[in-house]
C-alpha atoms as a PDB file:
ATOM      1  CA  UNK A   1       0.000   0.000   0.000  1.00  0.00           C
ATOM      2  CA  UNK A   2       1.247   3.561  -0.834  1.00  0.00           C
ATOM      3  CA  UNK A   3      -0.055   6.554   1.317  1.00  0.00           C
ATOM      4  CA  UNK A   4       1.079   9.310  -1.716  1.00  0.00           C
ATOM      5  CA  UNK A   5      -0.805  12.832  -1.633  1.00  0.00           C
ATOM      6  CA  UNK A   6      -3.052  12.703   1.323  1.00  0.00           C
ATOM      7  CA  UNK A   7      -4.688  16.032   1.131  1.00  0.00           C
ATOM      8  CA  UNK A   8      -8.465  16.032   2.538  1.00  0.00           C
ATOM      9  CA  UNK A   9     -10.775  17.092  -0.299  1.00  0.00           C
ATOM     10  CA  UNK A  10     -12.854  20.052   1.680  1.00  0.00           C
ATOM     11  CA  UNK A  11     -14.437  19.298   4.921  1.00  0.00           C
ATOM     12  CA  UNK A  12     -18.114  19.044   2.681  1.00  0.00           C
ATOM     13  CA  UNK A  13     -16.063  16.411   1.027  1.00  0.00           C
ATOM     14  CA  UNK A  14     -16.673  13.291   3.161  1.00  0.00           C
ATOM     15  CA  UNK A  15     -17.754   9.985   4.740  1.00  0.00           C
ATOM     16  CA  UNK A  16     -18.747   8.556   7.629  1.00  0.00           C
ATOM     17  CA  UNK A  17     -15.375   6.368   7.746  1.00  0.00           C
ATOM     18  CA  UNK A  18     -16.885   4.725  11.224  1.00  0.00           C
ATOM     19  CA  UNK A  19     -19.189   2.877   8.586  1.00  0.00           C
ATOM     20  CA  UNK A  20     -16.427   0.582   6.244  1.00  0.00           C
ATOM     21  CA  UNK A  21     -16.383  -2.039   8.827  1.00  0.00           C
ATOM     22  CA  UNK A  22     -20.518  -2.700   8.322  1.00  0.00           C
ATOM     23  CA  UNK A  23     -19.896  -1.954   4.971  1.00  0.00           C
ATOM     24  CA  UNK A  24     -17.289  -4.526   4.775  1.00  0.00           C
ATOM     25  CA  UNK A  25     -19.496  -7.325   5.604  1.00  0.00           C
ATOM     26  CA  UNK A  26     -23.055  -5.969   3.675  1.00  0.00           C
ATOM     27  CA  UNK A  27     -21.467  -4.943   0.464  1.00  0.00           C
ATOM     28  CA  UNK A  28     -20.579  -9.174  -0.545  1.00  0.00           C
ATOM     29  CA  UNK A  29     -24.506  -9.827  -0.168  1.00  0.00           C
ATOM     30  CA  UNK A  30     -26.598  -7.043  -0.517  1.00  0.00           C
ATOM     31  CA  UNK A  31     -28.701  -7.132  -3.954  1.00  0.00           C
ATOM     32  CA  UNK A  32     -27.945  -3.597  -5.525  1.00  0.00           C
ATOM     33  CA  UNK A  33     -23.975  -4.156  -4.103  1.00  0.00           C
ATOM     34  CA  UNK A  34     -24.029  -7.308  -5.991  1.00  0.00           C
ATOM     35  CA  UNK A  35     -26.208  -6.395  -8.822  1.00  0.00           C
ATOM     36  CA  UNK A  36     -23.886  -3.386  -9.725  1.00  0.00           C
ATOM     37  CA  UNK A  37     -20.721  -4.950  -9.795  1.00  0.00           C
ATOM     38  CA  UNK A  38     -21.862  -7.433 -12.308  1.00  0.00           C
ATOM     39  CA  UNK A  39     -23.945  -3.789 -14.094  1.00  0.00           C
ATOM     40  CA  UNK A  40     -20.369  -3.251 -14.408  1.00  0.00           C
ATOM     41  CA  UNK A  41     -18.188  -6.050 -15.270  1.00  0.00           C
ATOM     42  CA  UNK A  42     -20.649  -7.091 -18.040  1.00  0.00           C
ATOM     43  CA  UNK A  43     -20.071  -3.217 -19.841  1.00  0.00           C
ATOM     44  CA  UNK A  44     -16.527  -3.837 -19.894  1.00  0.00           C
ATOM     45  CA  UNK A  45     -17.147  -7.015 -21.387  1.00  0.00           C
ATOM     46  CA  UNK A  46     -18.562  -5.482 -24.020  1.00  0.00           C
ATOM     47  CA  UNK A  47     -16.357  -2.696 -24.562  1.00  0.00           C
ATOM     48  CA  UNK A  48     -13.135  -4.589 -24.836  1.00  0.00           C
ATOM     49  CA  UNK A  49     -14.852  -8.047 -25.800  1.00  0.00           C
ATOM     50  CA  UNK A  50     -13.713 -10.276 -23.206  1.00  0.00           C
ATOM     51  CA  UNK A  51     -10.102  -9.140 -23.543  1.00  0.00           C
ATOM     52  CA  UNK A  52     -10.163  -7.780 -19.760  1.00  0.00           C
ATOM     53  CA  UNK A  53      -6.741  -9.375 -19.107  1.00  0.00           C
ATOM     54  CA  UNK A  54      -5.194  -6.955 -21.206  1.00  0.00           C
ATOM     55  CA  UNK A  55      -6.290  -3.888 -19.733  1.00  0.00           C
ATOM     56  CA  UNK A  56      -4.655  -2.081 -16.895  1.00  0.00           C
ATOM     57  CA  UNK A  57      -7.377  -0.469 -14.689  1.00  0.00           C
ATOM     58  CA  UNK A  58      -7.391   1.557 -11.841  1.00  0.00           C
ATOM     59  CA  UNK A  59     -10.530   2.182  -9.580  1.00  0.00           C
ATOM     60  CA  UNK A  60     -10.487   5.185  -7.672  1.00  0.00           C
ATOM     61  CA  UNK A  61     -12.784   5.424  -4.309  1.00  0.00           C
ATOM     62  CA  UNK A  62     -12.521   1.975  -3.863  1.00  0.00           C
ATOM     63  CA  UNK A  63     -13.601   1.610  -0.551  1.00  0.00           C
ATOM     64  CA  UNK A  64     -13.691  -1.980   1.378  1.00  0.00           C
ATOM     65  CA  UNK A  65     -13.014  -3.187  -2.153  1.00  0.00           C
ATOM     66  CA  UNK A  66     -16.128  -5.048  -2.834  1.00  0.00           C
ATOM     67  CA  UNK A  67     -15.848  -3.931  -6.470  1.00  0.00           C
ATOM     68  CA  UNK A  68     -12.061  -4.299  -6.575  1.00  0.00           C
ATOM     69  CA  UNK A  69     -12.306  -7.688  -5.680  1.00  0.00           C
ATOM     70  CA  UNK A  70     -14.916  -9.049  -7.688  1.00  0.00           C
ATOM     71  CA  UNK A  71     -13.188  -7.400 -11.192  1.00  0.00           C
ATOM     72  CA  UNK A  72      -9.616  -8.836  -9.989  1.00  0.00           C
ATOM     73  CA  UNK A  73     -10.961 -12.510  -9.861  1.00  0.00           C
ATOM     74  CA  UNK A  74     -12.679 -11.896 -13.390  1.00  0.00           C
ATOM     75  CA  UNK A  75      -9.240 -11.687 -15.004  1.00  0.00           C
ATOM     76  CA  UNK A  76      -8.842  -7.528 -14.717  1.00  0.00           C
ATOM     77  CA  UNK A  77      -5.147  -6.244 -14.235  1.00  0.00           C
ATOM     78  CA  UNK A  78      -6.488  -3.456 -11.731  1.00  0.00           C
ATOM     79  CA  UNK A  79      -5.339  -1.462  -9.034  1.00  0.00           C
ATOM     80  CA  UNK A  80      -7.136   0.574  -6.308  1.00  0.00           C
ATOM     81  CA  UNK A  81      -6.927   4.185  -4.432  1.00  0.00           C
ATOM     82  CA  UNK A  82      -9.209   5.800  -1.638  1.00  0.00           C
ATOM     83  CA  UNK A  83      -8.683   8.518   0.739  1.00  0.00           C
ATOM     84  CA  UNK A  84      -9.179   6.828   3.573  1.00  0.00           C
ATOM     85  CA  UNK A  85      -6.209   4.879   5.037  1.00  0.00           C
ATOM     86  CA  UNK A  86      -9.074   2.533   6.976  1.00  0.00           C
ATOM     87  CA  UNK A  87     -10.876   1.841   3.726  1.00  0.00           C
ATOM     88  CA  UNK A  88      -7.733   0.477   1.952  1.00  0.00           C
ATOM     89  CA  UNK A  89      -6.949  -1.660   4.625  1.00  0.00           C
ATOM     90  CA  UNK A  90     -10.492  -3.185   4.436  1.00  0.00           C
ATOM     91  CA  UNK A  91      -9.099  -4.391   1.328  1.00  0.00           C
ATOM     92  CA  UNK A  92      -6.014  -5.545   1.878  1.00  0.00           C
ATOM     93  CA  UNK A  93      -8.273  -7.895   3.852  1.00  0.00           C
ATOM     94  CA  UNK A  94      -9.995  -8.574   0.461  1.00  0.00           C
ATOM     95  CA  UNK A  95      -7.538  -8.676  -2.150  1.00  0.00           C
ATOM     96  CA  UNK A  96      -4.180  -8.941  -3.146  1.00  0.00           C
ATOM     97  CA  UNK A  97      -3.640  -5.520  -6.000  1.00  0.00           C
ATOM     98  CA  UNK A  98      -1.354  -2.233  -5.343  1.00  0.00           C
ATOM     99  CA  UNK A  99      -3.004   0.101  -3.411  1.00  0.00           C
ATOM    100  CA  UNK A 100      -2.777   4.200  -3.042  1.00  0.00           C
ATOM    101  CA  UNK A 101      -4.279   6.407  -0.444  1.00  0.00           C
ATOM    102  CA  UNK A 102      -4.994   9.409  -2.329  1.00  0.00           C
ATOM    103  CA  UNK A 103      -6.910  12.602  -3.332  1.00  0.00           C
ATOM    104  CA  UNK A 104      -8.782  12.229  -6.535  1.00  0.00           C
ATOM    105  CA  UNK A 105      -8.534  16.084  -7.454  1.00  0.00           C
ATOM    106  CA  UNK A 106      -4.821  15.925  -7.852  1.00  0.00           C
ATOM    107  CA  UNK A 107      -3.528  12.334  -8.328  1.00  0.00           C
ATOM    108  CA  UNK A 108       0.288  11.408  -7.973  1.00  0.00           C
ATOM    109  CA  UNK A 109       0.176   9.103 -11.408  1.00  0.00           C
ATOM    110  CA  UNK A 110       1.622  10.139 -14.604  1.00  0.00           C
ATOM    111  CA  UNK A 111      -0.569  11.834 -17.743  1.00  0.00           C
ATOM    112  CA  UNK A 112      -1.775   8.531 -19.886  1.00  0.00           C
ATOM    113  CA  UNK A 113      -1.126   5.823 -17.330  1.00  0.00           C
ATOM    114  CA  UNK A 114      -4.287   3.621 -17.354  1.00  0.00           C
ATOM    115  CA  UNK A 115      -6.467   1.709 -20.103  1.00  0.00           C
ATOM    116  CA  UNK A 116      -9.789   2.431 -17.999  1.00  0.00           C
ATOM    117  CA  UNK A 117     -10.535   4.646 -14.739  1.00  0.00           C
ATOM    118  CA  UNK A 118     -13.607   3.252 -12.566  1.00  0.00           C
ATOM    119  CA  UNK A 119     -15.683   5.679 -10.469  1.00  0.00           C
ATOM    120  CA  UNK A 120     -18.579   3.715  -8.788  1.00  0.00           C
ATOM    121  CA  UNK A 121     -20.727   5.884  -6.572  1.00  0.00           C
ATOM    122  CA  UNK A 122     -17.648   8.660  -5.816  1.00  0.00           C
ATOM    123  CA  UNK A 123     -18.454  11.778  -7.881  1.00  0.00           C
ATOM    124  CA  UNK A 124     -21.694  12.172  -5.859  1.00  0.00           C
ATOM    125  CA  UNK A 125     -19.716  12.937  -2.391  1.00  0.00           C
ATOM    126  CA  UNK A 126     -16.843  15.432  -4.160  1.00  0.00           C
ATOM    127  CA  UNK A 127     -17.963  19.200  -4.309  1.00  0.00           C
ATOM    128  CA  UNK A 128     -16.119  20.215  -7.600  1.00  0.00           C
ATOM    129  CA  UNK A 129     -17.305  16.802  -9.710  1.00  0.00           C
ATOM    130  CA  UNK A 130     -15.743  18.246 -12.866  1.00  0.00           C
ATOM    131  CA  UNK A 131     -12.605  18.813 -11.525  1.00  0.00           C
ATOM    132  CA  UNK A 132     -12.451  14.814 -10.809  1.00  0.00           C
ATOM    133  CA  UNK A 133     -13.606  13.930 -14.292  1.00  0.00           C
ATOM    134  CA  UNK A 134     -10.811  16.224 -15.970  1.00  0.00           C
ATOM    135  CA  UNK A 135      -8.262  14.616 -13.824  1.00  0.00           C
ATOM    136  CA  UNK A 136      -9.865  11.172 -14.578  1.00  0.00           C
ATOM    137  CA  UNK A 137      -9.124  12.047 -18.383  1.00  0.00           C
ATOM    138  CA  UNK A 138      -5.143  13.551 -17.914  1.00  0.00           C
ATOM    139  CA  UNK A 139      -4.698   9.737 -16.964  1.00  0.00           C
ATOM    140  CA  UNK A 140      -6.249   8.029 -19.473  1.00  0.00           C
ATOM    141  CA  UNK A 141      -4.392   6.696 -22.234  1.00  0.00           C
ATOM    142  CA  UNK A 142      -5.565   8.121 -25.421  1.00  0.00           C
ATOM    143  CA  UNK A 143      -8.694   5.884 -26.264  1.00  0.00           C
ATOM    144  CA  UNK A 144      -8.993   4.776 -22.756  1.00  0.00           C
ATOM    145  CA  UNK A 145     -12.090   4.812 -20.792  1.00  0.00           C
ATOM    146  CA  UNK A 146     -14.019   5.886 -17.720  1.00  0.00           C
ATOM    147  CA  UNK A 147     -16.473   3.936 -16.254  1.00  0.00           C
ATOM    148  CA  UNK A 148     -18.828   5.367 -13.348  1.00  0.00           C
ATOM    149  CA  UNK A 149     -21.694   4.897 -11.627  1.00  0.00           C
ATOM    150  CA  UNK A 150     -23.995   7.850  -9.741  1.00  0.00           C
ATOM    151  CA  UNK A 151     -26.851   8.095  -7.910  1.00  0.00           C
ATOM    152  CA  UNK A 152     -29.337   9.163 -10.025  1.00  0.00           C
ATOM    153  CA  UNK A 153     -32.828  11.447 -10.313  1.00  0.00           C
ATOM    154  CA  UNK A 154     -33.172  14.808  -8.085  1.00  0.00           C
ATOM    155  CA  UNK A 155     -36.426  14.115  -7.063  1.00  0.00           C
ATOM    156  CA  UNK A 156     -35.535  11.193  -4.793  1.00  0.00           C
ATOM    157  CA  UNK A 157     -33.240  13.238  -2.540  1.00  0.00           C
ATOM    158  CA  UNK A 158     -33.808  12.095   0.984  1.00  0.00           C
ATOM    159  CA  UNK A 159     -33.045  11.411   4.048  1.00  0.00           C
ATOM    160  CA  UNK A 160     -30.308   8.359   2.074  1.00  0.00           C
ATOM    161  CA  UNK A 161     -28.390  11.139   0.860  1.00  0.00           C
ATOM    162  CA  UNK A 162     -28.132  12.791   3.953  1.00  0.00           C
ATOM    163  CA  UNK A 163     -26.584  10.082   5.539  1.00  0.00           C
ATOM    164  CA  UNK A 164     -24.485   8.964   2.586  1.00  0.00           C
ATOM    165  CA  UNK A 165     -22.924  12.180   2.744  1.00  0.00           C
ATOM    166  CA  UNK A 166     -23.541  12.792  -0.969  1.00  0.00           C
ATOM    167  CA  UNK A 167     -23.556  16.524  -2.551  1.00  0.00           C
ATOM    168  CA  UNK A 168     -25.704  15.648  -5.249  1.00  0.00           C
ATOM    169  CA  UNK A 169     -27.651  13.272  -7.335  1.00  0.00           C
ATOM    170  CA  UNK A 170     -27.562  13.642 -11.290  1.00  0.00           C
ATOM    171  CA  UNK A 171     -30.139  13.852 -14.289  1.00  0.00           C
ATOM    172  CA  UNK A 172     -29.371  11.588 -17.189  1.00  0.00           C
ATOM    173  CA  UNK A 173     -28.676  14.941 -18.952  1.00  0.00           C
ATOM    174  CA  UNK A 174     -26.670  16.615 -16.387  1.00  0.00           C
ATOM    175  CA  UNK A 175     -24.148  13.294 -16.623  1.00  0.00           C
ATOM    176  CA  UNK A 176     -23.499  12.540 -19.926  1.00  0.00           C
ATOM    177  CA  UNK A 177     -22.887  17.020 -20.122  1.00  0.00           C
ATOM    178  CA  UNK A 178     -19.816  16.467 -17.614  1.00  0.00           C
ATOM    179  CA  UNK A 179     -18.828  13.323 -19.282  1.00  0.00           C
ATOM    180  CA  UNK A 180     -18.495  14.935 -22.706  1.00  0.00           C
ATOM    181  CA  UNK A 181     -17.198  18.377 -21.020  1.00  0.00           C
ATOM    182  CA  UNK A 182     -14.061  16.300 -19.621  1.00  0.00           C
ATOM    183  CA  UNK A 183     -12.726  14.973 -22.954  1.00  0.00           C
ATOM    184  CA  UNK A 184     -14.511  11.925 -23.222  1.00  0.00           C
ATOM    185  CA  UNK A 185     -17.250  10.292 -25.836  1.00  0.00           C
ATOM    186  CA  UNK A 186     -20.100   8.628 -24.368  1.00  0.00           C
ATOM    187  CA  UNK A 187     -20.577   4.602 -25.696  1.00  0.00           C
ATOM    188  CA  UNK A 188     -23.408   3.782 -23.096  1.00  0.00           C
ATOM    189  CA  UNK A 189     -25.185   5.422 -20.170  1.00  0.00           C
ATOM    190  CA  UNK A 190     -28.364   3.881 -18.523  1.00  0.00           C
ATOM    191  CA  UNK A 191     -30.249   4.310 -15.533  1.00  0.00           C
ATOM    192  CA  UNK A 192     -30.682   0.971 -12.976  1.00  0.00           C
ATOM    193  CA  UNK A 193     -32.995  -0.063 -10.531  1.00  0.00           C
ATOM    194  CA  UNK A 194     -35.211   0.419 -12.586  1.00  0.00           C
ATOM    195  CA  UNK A 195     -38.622  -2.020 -11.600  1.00  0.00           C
ATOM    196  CA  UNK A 196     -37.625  -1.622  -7.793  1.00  0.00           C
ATOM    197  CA  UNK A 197     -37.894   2.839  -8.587  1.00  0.00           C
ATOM    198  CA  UNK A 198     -41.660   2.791  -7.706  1.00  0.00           C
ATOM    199  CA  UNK A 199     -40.988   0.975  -4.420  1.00  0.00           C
ATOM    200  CA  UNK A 200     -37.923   3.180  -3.131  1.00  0.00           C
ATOM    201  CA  UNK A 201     -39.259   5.766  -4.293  1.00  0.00           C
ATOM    202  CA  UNK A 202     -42.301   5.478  -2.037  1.00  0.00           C
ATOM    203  CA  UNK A 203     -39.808   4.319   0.844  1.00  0.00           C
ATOM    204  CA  UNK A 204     -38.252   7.045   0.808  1.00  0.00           C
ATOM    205  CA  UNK A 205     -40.923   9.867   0.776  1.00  0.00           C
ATOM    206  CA  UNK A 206     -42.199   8.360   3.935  1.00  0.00           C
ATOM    207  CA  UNK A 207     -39.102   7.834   5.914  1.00  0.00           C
ATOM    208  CA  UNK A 208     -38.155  11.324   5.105  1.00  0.00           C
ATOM    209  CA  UNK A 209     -41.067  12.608   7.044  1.00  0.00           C
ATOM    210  CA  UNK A 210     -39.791  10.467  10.146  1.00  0.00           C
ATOM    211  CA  UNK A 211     -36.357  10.612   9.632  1.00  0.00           C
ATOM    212  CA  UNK A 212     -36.860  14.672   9.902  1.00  0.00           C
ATOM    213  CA  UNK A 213     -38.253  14.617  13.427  1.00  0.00           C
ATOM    214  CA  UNK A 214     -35.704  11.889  14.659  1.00  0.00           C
ATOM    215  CA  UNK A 215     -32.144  12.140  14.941  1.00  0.00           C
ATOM    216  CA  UNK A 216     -29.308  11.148  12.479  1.00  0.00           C
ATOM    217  CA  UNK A 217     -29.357   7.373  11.327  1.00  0.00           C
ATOM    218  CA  UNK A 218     -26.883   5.101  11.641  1.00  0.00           C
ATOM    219  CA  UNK A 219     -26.528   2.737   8.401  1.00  0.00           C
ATOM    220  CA  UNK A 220     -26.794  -0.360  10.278  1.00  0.00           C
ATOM    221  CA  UNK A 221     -30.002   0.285  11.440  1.00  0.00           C
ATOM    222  CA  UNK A 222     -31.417   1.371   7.940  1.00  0.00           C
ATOM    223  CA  UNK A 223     -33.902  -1.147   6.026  1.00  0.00           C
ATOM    224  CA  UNK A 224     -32.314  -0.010   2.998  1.00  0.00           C
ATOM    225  CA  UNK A 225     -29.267  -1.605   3.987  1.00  0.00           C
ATOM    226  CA  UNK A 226     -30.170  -5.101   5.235  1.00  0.00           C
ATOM    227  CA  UNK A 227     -29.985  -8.424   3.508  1.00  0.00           C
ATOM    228  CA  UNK A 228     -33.201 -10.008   4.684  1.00  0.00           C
ATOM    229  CA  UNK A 229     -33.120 -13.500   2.693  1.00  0.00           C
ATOM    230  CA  UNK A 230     -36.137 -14.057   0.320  1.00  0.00           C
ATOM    231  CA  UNK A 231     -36.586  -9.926  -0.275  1.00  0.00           C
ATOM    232  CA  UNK A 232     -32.315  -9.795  -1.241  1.00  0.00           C
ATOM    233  CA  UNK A 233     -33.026 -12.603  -3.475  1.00  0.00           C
ATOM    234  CA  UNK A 234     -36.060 -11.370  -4.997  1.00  0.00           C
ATOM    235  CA  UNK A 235     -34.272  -7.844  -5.812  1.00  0.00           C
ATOM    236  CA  UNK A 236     -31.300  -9.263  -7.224  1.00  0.00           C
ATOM    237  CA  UNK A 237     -32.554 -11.060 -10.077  1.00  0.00           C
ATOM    238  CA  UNK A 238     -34.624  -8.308 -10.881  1.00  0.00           C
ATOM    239  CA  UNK A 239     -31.591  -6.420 -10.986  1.00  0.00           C
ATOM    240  CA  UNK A 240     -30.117  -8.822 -13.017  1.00  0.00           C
ATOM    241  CA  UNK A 241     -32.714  -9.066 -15.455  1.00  0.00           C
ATOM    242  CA  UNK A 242     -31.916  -5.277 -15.924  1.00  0.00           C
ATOM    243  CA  UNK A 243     -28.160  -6.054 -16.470  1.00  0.00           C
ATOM    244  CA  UNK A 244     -29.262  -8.393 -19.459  1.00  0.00           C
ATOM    245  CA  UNK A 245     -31.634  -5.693 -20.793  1.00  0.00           C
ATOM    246  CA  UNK A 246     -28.695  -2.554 -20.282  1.00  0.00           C
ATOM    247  CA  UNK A 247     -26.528  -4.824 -22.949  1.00  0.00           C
ATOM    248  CA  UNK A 248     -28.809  -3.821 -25.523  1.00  0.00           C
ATOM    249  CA  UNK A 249     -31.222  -0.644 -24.761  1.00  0.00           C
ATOM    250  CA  UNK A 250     -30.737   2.550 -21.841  1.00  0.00           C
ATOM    251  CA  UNK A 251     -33.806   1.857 -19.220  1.00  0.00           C
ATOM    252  CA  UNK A 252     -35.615   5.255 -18.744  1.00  0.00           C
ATOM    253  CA  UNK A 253     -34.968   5.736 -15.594  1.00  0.00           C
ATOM    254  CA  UNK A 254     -34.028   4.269 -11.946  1.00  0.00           C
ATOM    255  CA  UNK A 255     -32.507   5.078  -9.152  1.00  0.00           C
ATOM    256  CA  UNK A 256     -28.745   5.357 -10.154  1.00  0.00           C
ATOM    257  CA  UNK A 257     -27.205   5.878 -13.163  1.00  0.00           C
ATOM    258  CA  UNK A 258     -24.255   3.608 -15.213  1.00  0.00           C
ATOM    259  CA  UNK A 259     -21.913   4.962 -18.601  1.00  0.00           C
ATOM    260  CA  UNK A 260     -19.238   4.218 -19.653  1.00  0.00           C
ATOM    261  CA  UNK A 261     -17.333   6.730 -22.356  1.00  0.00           C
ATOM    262  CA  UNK A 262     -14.356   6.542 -23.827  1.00  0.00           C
ATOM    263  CA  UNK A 263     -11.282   9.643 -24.045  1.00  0.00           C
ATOM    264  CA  UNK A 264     -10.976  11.099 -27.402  1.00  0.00           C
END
């Protein structure tokens, strides 16, 4: 592991980091943790056509590594960086890849270092978004790409956010603008959780009127974030019947968002 750069983002900028040890242990079952990591392997698939191994990748915000993991056992030459120290060791726990504890608005790697940059669920927390993607691109190789994933629709701003620390949550419109603004080409972007939208959508309105009159919640004790059995089960192959259905056609809308784009 190399600690290179360590400047805090702003104080706005930032995460619970009390929370990677839950984390740790939801991420490997939960349905959308699960169902988004395979969202994502399956668009690389496509975009280099199952010639992964050749690729050098880098995933920045990688967290407990839940991600990181699951694309280094598919055959991906990848690497991983976070700001926090405690997330990266969460993965060292996880899997075996260089590591960098670092600040994604002023990286310590060299211009045109990596075949594909992976931003899943990062953008959302960082004040000055743009900034991130236009460093993303300096260290791209020319024809390289950036995959990322966001949470997605305005209108379902809620309590979640609060407690996920996140600044924002994007239109389908306002992403693929910052995308192309960076340098980059969009091949693909799609919402997800798409059937389950209705349902969480719902959720949510109603535990924002109770969440407002209660104190801050702890993720642990959130219903969004438990694996109960049948339900988790249920979810995820809904989910994955959207993964099939992203390889051809961009669902409408959902609850986050997916794209991949490529640097021109």
């Amino acid at each position: 592991m190399k600690t290179a750069n360590t400047t805090i983002y702003d104080k706005e900028d930032s995460f619970d980091k009390n929370n990677f040890e839950f984390l740790f242990e939801m991420e490997q079952r939960h349905f959308w943790h699960v169902g988004r990591r395979e969202i994502i392997y399956d668009l690389l698939q496509q975009a280099y056509n199952n010639r992964l191994s050749e690729i050098s990748m880098i995933e920045i915000g990688c967290g407990n590594g839940s991600v990181l993991q699951y694309l280094k056992n598919k055959g991906v030459n990848i690497e991983g960086g976070d700001l926090f120290f405690e997330a990266l060791q969460f993965c060292q726990r996880r899997v075996n890849v260089p590591l960098y504890q670092l600040n994604v608005l002023n990286m310590p790697f060299a211009d045109e270092r990596y075949d594909v940059v992976g931003l899943f669920d990062v953008i959302e927390h960082i004040v000055d978004d743009d900034r991130v993607l236009k460093e993303i691109h300096r260290i791209c190789k020319p024809g390289g790409r950036i995959i990322l994933t966001v949470p997605a629709n305005k209108r379902l701003w809620s309590y979640f956010d609060v407690i996920s620390y996140h600044k924002r949550r994007y239109s389908k419109k306002e992403l693929y603008q910052k995308i192309v603004s960076a340098g980059f080409v969009v091949e693909k972007i799609s919402f997800f959780v798409f059937f389950l939208f209705p349902v969480l959508f719902a959720y949510r309105i109603l535990k924002n009127r109770i969440f407002e009159s209660s104190n801050d919640e702890e993720l642990s004790s959130n219903a969004e974030f438990s694996t109960i059995p049948i339900i988790n089960e249920i979810f995820l192959g809904l989910l994955r019947f959207e993964k099939l259905l992203i390889k051809s056609l961009s669902l409408p809308f959902g609850t986050s968002l997916v794209a991949i784009a490529r640097k021109v």
